[in-house]
C-alpha atoms as a PDB file:
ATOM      1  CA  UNK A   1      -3.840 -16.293  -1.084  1.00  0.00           C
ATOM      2  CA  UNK A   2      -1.164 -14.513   0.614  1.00  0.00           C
ATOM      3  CA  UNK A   3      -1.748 -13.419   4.423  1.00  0.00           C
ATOM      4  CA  UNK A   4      -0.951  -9.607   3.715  1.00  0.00           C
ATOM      5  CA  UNK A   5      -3.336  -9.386   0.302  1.00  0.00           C
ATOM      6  CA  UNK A   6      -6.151 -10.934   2.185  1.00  0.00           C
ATOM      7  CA  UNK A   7      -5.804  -8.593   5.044  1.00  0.00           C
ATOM      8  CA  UNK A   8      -5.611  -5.732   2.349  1.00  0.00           C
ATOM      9  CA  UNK A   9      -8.411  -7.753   0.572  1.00  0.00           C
ATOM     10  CA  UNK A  10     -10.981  -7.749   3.414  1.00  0.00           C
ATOM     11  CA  UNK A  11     -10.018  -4.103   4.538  1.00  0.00           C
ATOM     12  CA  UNK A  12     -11.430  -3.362   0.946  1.00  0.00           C
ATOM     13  CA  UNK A  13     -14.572  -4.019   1.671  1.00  0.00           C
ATOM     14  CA  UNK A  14     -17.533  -2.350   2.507  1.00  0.00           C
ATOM     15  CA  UNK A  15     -20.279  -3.189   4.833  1.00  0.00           C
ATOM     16  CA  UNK A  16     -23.754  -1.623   4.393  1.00  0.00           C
ATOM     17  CA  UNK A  17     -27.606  -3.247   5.243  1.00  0.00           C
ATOM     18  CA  UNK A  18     -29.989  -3.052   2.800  1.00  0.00           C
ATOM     19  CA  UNK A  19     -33.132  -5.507   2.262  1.00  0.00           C
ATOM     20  CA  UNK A  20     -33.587  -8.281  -0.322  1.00  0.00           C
ATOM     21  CA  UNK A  21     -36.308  -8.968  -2.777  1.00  0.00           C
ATOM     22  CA  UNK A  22     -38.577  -9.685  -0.390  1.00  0.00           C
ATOM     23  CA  UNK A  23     -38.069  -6.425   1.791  1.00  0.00           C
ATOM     24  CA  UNK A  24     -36.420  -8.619   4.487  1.00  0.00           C
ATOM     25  CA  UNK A  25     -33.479  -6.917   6.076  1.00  0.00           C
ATOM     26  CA  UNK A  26     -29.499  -8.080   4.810  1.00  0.00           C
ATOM     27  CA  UNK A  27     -26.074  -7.542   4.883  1.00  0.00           C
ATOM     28  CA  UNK A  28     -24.658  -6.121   2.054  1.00  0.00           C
ATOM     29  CA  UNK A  29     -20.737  -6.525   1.789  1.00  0.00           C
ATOM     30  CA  UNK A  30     -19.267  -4.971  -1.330  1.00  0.00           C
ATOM     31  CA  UNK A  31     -15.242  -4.841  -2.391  1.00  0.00           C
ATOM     32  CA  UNK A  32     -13.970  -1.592  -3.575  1.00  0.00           C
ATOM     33  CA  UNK A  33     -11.197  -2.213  -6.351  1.00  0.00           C
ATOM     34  CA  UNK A  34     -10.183   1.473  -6.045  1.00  0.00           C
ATOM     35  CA  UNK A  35      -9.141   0.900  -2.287  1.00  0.00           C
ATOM     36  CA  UNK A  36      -7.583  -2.579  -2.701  1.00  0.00           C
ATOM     37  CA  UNK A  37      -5.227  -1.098  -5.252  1.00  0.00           C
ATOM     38  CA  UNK A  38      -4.620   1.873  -2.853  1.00  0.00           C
ATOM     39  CA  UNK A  39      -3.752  -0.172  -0.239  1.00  0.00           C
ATOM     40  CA  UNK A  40      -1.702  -2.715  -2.069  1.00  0.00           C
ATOM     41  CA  UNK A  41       0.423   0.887  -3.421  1.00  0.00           C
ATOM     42  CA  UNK A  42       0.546   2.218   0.294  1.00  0.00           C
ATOM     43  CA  UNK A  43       2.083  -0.964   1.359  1.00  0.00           C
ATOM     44  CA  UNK A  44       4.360  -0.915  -1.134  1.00  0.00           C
ATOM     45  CA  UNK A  45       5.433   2.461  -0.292  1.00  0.00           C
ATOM     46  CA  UNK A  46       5.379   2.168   3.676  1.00  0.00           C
ATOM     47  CA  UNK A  47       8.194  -0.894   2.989  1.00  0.00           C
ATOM     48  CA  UNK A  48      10.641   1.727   0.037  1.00  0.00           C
ATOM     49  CA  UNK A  49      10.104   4.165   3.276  1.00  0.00           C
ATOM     50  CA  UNK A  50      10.837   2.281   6.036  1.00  0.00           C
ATOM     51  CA  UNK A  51      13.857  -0.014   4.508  1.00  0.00           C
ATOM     52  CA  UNK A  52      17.370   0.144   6.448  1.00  0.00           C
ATOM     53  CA  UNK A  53      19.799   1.312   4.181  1.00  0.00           C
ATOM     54  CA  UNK A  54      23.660  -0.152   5.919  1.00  0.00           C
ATOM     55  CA  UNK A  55      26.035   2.471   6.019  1.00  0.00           C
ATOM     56  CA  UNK A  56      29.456   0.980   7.202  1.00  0.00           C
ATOM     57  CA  UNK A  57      32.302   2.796   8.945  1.00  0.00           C
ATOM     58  CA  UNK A  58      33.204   4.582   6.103  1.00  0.00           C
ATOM     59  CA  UNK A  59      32.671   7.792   4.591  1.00  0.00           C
ATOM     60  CA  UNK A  60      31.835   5.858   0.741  1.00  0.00           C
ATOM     61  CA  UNK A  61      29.284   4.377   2.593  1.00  0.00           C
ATOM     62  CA  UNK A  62      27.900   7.222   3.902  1.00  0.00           C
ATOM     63  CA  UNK A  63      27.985   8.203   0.142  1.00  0.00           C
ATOM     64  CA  UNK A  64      26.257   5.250  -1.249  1.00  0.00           C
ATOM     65  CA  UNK A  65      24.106   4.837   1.048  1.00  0.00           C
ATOM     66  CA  UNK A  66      22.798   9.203   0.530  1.00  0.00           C
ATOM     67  CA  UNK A  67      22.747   7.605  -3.149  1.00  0.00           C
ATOM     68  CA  UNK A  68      20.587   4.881  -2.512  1.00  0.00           C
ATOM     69  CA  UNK A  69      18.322   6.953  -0.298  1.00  0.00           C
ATOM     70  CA  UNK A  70      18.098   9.228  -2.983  1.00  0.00           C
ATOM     71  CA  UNK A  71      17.004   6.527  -5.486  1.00  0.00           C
ATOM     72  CA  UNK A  72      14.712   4.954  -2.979  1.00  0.00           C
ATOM     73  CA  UNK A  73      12.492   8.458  -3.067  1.00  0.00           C
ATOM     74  CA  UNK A  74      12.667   8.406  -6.634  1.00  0.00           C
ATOM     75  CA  UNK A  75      10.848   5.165  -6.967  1.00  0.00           C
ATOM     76  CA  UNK A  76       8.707   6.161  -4.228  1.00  0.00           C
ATOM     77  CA  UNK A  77       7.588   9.384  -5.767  1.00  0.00           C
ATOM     78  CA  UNK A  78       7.590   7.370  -9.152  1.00  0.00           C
ATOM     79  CA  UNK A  79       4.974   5.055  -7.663  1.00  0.00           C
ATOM     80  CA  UNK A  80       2.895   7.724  -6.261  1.00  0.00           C
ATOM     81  CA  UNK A  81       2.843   9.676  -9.654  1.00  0.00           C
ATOM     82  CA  UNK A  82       2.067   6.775 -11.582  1.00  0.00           C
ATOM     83  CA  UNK A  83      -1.276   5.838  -9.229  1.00  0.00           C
ATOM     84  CA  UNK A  84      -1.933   9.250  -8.276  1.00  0.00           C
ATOM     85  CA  UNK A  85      -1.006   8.579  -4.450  1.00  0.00           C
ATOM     86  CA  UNK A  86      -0.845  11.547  -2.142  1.00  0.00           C
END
């Protein structure tokens, strides 16, 4: 499995005690879909947020690169819609 799912993976995961059968005391570790697939989405979004767009000496690059900005948030806020990310 890849490094950065299975840290997502086990930060999915909830620990609780609880007892077994017998009424002897265990640990109860439970993975939360909902929150994997959060995570996995926030990831996704922290790297759209944080990429370096390169601008060049020029003022068509300073264009482009407002354009691609501009499409950047639009996939962003595309993503969020879709999973219902704040």
């Amino acid at each position: 499995m890849n490094e950065r799912i299975k840290e997502l993976y086990d930060l999915s995961l909830t620990h609780t005690t609880g007892k077994d059968h017998a009424g002897n005391p265990m640990a109860i570790i439970k993975q939360n879909p909902q929150v994997f697939a959060e995570l996995i989405i926030k990831d996704c979004i922290d790297k759209i947020e944080a990429y370096r767009i390169p601008v060049g000496n020029s003022s068509s690059g300073e264009l482009a690169c407002e354009w691609t900005y501009d499409a950047l948030k639009e996939i962003r806020d595309d993503i969020k819609g879709n999973f219902g990310i704040e």
